[in-house]
PDB file of N, CA and C in Angstrom:
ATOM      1  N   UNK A   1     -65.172  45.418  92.367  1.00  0.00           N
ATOM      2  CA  UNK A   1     -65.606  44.930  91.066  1.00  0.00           C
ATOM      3  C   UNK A   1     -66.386  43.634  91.267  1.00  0.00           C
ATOM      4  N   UNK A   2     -67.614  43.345  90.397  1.00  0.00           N
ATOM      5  CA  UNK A   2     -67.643  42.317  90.448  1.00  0.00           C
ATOM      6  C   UNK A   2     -68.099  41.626  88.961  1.00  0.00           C
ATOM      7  N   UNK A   3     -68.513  40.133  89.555  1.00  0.00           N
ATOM      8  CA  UNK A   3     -68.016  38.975  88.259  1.00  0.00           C
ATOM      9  C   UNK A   3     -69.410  39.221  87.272  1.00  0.00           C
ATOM     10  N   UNK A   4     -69.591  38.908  86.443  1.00  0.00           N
ATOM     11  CA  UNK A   4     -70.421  38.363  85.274  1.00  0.00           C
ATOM     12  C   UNK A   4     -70.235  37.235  84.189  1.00  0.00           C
ATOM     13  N   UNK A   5     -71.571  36.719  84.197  1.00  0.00           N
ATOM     14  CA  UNK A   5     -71.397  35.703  83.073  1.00  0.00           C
ATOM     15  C   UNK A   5     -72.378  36.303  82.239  1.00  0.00           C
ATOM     16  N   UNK A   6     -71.161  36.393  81.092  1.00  0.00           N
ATOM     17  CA  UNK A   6     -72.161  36.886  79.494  1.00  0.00           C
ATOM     18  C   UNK A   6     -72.234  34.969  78.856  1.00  0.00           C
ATOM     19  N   UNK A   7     -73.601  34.813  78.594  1.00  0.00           N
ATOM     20  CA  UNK A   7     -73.828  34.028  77.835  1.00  0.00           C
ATOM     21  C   UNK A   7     -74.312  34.632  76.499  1.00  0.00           C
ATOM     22  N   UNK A   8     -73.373  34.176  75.419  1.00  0.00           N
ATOM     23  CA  UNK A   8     -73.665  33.839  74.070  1.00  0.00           C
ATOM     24  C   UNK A   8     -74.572  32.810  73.728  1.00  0.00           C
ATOM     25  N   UNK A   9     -76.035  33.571  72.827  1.00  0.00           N
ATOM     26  CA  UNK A   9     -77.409  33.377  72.763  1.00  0.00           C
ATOM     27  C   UNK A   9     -77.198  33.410  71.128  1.00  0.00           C
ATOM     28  N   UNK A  10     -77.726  31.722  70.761  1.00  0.00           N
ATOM     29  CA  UNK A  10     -77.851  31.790  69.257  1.00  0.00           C
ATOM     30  C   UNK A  10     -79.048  32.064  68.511  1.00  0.00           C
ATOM     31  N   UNK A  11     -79.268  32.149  67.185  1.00  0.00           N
ATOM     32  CA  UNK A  11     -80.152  32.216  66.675  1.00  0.00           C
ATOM     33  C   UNK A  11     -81.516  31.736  67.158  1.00  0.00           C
ATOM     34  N   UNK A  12     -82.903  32.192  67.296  1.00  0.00           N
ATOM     35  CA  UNK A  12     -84.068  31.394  67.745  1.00  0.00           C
ATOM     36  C   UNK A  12     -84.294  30.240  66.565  1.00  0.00           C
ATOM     37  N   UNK A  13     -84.100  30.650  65.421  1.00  0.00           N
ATOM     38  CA  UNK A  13     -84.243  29.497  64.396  1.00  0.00           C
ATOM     39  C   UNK A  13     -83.467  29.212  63.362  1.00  0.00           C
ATOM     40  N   UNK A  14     -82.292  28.345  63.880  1.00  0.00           N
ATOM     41  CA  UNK A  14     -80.706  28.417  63.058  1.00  0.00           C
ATOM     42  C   UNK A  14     -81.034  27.905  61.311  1.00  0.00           C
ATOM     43  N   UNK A  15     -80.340  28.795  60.758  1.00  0.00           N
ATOM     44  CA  UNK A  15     -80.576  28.054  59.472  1.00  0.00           C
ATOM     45  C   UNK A  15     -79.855  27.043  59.272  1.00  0.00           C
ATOM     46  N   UNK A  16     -78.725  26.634  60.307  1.00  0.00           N
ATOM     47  CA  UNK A  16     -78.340  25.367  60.467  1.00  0.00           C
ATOM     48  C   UNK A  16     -76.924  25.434  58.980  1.00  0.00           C
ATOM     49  N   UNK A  17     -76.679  26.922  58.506  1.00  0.00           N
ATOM     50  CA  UNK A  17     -75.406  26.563  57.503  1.00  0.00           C
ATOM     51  C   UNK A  17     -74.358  27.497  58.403  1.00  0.00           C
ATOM     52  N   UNK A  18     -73.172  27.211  57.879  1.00  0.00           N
ATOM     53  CA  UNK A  18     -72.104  27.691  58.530  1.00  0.00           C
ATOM     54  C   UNK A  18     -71.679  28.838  57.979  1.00  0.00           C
ATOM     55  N   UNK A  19     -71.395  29.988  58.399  1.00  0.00           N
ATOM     56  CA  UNK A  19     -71.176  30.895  57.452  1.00  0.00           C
ATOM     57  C   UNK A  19     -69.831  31.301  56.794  1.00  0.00           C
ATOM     58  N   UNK A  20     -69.663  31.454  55.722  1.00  0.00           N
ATOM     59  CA  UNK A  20     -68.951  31.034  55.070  1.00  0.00           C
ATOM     60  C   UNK A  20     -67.434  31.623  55.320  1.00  0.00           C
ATOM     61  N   UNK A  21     -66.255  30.817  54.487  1.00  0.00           N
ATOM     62  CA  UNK A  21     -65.119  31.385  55.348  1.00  0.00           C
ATOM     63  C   UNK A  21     -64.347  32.755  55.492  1.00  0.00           C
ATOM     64  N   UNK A  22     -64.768  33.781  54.658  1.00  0.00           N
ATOM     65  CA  UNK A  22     -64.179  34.843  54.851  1.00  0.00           C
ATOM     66  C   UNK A  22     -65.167  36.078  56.027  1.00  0.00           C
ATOM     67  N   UNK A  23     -66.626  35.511  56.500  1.00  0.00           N
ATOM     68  CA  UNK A  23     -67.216  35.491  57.447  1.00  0.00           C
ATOM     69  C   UNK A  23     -66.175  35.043  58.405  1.00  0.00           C
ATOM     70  N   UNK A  24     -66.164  33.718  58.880  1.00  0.00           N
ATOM     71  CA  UNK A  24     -65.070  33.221  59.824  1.00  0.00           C
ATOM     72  C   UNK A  24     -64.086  33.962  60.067  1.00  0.00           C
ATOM     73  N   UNK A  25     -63.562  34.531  59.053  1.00  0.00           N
ATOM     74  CA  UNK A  25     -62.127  34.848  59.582  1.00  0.00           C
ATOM     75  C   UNK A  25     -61.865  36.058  60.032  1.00  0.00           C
ATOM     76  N   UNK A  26     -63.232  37.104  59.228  1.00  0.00           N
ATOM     77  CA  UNK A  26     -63.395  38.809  59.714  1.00  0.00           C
ATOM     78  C   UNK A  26     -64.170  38.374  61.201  1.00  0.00           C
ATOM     79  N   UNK A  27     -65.059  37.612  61.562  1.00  0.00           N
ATOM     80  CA  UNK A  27     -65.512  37.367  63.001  1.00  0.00           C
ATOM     81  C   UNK A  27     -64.647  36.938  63.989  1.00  0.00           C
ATOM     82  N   UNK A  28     -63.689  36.063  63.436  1.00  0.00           N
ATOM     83  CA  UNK A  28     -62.539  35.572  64.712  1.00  0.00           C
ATOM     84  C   UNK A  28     -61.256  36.840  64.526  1.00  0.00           C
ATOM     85  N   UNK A  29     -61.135  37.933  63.522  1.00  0.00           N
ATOM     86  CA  UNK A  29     -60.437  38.448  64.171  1.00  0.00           C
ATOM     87  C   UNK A  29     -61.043  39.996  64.790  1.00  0.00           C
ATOM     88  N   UNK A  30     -62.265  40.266  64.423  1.00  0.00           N
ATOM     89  CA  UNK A  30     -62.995  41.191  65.355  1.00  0.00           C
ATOM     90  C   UNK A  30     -63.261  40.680  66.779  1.00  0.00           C
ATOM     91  N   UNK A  31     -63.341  38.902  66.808  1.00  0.00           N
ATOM     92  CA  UNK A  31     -63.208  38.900  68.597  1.00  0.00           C
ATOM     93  C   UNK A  31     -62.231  38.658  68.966  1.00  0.00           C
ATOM     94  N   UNK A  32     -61.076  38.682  68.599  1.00  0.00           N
ATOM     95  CA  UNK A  32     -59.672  38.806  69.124  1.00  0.00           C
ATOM     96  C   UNK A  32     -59.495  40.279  69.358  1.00  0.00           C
ATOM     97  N   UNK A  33     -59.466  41.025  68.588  1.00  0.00           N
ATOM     98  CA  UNK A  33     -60.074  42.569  68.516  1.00  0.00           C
ATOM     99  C   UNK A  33     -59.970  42.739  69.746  1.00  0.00           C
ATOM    100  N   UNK A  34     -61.861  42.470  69.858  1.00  0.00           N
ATOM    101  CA  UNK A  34     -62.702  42.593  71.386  1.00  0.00           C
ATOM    102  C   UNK A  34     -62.109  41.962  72.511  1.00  0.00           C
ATOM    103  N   UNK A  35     -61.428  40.897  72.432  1.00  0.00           N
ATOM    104  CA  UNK A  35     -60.789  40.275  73.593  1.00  0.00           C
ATOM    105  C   UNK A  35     -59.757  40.703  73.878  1.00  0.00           C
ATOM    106  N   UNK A  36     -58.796  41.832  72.933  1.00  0.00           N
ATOM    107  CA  UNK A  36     -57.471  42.918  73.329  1.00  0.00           C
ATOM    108  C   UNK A  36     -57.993  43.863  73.632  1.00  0.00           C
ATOM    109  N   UNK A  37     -59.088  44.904  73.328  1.00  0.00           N
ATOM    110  CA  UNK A  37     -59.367  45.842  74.092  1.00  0.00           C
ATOM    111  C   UNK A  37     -60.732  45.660  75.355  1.00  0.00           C
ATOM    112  N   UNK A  38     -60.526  44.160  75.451  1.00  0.00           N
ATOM    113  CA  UNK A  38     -61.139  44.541  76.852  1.00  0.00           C
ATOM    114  C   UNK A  38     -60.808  43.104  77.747  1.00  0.00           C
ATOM    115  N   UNK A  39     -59.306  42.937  77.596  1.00  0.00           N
ATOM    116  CA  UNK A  39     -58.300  42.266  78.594  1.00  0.00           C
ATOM    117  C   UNK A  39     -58.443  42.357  79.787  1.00  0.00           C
ATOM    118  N   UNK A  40     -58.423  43.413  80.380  1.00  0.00           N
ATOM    119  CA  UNK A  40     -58.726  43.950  81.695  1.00  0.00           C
ATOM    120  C   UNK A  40     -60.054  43.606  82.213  1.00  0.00           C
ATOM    121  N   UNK A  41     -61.041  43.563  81.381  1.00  0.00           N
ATOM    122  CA  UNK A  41     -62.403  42.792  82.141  1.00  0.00           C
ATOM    123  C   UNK A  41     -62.699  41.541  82.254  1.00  0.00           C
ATOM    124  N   UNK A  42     -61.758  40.832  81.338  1.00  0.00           N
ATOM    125  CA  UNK A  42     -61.917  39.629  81.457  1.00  0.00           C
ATOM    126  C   UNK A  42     -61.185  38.750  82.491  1.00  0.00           C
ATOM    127  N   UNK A  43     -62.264  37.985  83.211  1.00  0.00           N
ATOM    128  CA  UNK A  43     -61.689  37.145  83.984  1.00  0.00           C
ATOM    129  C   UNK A  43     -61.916  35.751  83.850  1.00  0.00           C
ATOM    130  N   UNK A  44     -62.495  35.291  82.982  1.00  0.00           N
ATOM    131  CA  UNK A  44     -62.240  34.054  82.367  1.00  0.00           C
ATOM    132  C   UNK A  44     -62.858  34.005  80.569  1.00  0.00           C
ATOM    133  N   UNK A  45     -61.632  33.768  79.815  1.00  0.00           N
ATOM    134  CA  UNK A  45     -62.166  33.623  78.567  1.00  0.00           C
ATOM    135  C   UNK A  45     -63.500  32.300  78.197  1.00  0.00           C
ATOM    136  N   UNK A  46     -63.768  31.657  78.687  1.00  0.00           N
ATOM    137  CA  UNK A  46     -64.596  30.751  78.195  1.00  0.00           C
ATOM    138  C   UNK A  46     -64.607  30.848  76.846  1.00  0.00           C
ATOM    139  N   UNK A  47     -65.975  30.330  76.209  1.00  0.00           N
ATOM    140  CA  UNK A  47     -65.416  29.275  74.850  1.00  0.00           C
ATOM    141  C   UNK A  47     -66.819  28.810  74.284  1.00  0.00           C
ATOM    142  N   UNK A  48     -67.073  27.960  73.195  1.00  0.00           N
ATOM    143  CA  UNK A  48     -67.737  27.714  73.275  1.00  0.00           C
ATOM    144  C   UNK A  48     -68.314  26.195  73.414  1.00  0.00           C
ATOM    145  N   UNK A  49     -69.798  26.071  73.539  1.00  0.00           N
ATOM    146  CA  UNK A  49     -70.690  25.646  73.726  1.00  0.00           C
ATOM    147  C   UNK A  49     -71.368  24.295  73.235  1.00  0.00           C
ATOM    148  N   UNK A  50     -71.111  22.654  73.551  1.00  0.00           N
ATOM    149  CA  UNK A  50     -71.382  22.321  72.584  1.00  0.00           C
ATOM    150  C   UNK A  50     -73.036  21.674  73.030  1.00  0.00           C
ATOM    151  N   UNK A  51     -73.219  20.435  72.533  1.00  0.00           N
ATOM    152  CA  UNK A  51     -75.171  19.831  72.836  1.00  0.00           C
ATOM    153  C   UNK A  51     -74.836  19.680  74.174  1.00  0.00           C
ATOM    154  N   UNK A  52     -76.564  19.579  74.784  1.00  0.00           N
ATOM    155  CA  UNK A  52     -76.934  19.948  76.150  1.00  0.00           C
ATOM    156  C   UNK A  52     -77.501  18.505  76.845  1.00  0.00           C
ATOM    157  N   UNK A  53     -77.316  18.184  77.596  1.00  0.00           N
ATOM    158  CA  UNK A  53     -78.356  16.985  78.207  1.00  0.00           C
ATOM    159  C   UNK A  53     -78.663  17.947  79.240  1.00  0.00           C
ATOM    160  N   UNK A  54     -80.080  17.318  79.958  1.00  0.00           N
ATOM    161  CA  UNK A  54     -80.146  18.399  80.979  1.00  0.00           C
ATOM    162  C   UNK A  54     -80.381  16.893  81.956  1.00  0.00           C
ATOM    163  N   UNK A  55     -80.246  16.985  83.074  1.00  0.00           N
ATOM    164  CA  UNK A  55     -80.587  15.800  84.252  1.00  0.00           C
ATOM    165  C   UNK A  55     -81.643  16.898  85.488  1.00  0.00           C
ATOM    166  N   UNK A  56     -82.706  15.672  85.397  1.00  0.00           N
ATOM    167  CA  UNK A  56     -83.623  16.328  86.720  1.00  0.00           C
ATOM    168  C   UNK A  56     -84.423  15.036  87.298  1.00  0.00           C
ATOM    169  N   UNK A  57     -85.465  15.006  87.848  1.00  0.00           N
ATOM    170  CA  UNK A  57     -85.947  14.295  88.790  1.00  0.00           C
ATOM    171  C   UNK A  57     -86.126  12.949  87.282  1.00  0.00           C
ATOM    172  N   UNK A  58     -86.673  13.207  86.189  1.00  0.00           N
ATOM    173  CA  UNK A  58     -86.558  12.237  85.606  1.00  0.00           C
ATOM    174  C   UNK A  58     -85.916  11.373  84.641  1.00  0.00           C
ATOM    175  N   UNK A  59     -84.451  12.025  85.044  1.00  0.00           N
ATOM    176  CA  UNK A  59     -83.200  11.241  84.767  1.00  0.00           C
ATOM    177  C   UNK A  59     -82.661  12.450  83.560  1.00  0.00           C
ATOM    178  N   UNK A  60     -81.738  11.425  82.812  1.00  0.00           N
ATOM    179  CA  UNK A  60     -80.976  12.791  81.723  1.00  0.00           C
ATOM    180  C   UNK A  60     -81.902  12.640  80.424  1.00  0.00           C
ATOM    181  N   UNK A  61     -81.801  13.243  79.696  1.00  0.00           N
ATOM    182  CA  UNK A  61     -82.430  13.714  78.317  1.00  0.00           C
ATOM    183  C   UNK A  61     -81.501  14.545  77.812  1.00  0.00           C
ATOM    184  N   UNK A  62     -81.568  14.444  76.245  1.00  0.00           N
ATOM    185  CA  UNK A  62     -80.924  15.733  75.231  1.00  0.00           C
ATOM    186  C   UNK A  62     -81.495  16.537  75.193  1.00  0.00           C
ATOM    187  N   UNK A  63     -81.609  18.166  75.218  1.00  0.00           N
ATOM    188  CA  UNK A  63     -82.137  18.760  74.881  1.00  0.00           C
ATOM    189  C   UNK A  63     -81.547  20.076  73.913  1.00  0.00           C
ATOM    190  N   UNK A  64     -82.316  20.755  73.474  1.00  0.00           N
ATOM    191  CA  UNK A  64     -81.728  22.228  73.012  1.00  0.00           C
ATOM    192  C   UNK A  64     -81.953  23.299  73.391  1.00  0.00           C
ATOM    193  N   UNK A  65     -80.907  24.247  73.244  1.00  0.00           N
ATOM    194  CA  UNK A  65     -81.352  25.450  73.931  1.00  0.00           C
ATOM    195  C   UNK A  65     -80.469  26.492  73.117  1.00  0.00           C
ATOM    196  N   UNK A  66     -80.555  27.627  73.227  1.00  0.00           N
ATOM    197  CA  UNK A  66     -79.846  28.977  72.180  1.00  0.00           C
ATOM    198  C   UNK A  66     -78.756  29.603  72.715  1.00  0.00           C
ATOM    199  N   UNK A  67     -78.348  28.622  74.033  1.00  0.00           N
ATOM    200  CA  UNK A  67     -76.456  28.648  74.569  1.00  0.00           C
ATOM    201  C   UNK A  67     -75.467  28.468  73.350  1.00  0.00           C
ATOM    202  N   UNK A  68     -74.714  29.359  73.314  1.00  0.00           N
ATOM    203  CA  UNK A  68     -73.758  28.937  72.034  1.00  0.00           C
ATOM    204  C   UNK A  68     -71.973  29.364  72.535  1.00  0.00           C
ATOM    205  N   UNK A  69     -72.015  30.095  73.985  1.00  0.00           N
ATOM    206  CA  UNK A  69     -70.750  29.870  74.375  1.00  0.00           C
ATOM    207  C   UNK A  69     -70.895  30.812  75.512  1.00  0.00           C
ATOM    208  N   UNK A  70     -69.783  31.065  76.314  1.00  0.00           N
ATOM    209  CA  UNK A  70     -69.561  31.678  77.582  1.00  0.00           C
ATOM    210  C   UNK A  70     -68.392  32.484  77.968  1.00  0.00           C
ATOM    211  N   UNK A  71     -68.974  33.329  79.122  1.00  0.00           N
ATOM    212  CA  UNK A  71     -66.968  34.320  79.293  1.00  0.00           C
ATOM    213  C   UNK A  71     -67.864  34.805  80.636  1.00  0.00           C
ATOM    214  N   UNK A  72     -66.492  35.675  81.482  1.00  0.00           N
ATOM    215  CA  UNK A  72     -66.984  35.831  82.886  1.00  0.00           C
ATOM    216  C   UNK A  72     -66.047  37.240  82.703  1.00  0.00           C
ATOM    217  N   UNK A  73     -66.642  38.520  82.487  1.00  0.00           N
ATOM    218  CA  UNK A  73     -66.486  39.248  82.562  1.00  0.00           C
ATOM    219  C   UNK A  73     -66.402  39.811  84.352  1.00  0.00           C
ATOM    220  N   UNK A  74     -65.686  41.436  84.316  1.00  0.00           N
ATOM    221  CA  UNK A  74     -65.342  42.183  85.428  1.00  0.00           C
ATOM    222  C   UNK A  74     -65.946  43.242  85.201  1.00  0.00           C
ATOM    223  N   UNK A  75     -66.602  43.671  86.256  1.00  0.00           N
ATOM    224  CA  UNK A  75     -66.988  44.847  85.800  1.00  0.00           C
ATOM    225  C   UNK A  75     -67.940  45.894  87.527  1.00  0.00           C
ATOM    226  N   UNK A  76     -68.026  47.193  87.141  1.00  0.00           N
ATOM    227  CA  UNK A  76     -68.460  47.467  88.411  1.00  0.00           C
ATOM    228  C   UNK A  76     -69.858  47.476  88.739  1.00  0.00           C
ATOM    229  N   UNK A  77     -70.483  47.699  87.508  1.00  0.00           N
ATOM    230  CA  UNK A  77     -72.264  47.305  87.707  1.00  0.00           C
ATOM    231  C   UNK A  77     -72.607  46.670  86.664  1.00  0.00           C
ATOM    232  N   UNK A  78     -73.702  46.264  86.720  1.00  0.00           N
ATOM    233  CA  UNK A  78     -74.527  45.017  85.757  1.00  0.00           C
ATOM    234  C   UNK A  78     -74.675  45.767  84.486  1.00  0.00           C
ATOM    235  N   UNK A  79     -75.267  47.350  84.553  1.00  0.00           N
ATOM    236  CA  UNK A  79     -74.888  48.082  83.472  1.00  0.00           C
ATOM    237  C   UNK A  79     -73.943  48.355  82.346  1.00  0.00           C
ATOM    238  N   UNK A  80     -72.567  48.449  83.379  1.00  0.00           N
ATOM    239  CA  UNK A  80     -71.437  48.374  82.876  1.00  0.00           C
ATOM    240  C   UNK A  80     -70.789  47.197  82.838  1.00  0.00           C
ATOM    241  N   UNK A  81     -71.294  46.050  82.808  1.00  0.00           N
ATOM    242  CA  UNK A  81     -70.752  44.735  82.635  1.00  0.00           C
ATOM    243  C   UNK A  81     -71.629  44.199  80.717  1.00  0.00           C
ATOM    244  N   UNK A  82     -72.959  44.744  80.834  1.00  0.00           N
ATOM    245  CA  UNK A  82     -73.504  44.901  79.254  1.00  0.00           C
ATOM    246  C   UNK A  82     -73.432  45.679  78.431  1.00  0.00           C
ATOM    247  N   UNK A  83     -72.595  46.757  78.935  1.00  0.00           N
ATOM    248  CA  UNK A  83     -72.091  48.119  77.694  1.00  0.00           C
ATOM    249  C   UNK A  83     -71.058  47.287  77.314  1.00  0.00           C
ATOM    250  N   UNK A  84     -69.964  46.486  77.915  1.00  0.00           N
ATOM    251  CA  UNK A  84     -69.214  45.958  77.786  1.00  0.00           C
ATOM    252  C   UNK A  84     -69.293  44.751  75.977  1.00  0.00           C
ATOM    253  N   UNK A  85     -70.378  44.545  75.697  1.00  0.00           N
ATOM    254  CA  UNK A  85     -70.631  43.600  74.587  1.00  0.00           C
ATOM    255  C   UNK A  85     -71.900  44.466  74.092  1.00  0.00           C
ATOM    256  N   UNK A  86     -71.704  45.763  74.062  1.00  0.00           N
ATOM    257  CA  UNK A  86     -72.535  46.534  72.572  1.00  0.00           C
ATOM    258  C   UNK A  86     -71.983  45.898  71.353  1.00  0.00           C
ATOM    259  N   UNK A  87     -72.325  46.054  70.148  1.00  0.00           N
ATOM    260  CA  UNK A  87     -71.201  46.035  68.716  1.00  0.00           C
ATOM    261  C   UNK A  87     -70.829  44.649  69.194  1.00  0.00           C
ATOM    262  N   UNK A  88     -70.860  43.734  69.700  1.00  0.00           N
ATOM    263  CA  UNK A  88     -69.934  42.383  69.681  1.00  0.00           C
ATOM    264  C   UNK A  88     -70.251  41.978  68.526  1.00  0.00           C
ATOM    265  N   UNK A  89     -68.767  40.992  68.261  1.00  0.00           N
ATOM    266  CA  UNK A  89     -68.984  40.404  66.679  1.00  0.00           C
ATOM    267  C   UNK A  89     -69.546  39.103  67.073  1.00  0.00           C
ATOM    268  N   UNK A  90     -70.262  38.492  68.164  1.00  0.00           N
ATOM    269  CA  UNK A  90     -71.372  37.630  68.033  1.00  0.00           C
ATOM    270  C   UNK A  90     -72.528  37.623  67.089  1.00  0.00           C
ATOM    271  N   UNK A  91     -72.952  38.621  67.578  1.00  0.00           N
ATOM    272  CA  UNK A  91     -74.180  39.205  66.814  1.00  0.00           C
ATOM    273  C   UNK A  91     -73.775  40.424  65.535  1.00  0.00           C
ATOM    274  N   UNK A  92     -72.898  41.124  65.423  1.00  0.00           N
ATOM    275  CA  UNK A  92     -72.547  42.399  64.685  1.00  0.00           C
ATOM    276  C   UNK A  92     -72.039  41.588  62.947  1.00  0.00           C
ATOM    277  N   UNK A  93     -71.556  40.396  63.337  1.00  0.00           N
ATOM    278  CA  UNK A  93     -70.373  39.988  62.614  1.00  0.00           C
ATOM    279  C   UNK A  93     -70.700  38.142  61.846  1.00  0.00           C
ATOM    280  N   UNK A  94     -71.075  37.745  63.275  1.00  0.00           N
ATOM    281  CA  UNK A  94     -71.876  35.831  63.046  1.00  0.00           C
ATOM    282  C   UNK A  94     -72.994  36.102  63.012  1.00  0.00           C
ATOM    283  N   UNK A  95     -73.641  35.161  63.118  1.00  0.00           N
ATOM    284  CA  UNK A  95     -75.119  34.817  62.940  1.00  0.00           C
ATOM    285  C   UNK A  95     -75.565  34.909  64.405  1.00  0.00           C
ATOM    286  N   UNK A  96     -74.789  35.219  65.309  1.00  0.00           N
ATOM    287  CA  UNK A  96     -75.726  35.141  66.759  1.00  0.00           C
ATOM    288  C   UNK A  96     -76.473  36.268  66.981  1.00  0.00           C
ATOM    289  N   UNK A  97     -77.363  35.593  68.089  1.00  0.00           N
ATOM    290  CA  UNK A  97     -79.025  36.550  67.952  1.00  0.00           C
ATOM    291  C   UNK A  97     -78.268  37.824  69.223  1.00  0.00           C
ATOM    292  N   UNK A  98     -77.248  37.601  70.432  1.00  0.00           N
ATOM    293  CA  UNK A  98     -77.254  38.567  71.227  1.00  0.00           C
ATOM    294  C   UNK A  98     -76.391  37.965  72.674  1.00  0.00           C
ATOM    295  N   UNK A  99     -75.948  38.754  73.655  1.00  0.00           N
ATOM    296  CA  UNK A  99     -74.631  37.966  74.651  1.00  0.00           C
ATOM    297  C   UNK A  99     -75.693  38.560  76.249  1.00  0.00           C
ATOM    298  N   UNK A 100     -76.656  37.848  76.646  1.00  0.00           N
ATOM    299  CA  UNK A 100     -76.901  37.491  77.882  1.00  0.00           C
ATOM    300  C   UNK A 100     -76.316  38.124  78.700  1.00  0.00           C
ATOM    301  N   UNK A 101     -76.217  39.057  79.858  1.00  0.00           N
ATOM    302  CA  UNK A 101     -75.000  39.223  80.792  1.00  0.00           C
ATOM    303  C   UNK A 101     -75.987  39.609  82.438  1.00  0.00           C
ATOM    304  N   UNK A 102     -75.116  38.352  83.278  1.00  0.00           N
ATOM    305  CA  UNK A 102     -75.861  38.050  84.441  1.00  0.00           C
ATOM    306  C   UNK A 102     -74.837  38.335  85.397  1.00  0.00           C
ATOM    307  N   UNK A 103     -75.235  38.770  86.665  1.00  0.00           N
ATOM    308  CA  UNK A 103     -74.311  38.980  87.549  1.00  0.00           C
ATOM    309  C   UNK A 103     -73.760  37.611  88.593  1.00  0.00           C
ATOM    310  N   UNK A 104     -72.638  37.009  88.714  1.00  0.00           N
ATOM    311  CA  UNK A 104     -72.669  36.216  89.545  1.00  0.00           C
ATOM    312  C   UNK A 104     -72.213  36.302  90.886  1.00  0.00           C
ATOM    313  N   UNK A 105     -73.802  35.915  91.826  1.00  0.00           N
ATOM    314  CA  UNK A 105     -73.608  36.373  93.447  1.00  0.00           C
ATOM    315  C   UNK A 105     -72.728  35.447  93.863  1.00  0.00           C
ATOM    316  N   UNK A 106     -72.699  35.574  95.102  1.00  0.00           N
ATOM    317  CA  UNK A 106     -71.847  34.807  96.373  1.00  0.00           C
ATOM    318  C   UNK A 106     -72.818  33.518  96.554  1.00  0.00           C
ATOM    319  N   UNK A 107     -72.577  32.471  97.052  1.00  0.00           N
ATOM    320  CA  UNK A 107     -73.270  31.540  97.608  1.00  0.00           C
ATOM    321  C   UNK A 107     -73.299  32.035  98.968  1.00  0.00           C
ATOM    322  N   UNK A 108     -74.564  31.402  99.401  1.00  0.00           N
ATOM    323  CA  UNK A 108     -74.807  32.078 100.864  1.00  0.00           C
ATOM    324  C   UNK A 108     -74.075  30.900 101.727  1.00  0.00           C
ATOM    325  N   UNK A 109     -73.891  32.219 103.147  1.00  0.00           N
ATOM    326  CA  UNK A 109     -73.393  30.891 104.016  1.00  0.00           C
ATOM    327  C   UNK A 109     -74.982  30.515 104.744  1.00  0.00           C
ATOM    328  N   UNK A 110     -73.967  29.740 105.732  1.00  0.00           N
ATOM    329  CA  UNK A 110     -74.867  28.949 106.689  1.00  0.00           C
ATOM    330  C   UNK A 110     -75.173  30.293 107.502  1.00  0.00           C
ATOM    331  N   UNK A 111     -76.449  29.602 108.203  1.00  0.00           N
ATOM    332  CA  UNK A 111     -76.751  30.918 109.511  1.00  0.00           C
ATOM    333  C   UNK A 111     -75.733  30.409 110.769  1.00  0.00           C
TER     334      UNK A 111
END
């Protein structure tokens, strides 16, 4: 098996309101839902996401970006690591635009 990181991808242009609370409460318990029937793939719940600084050659800055949270799924191919978040109540249920899912390699060794 191996690992994946699904990143949760927000809106390209947030309307910036919260959606309202009986939204909230059918979305947090459709991903509790999703997080009991697929226990077994998960190998780290992650969470979400809050503001970004990014640091590079010219020091730190704030920036933004459409990260809105994270999880490290199991799974046996990259295929079957994104069938895994069809129907998610990210997007099905909140306002999110869609869940990213990347495979994470090995770091290489030395020669």
């Amino acid at each position: 098996m191996k690992n994946f990181l699904g990143i949760y991808m927000g809106q390209e242009n947030p309307a910036g309101e919260r959606p309202d609370p009986a939204t909230i409460a059918r979305g947090m318990a459709a991903w509790h839902k999703w997080m009991d029937d697929h226990a077994a793939s998960v190998v780290t719940t992650g969470g979400p996401l809050g503001k970004t600084k990014k640091t590079g050659k010219d020091g730190i800055a704030d920036i933004r970006n459409r990260m809105s949270g994270y999880i490290i799924v199991q799974a046996e191919t990259h295929e079957a690591a994104a069938k895994l978040f069809e129907g998610h109540p990210h997007f099905s249920i909140f306002p999110g635009d869609s869940v990213e899912v990347m495979e994470c390699l090995p770091i290489p060794s030395l020669p």
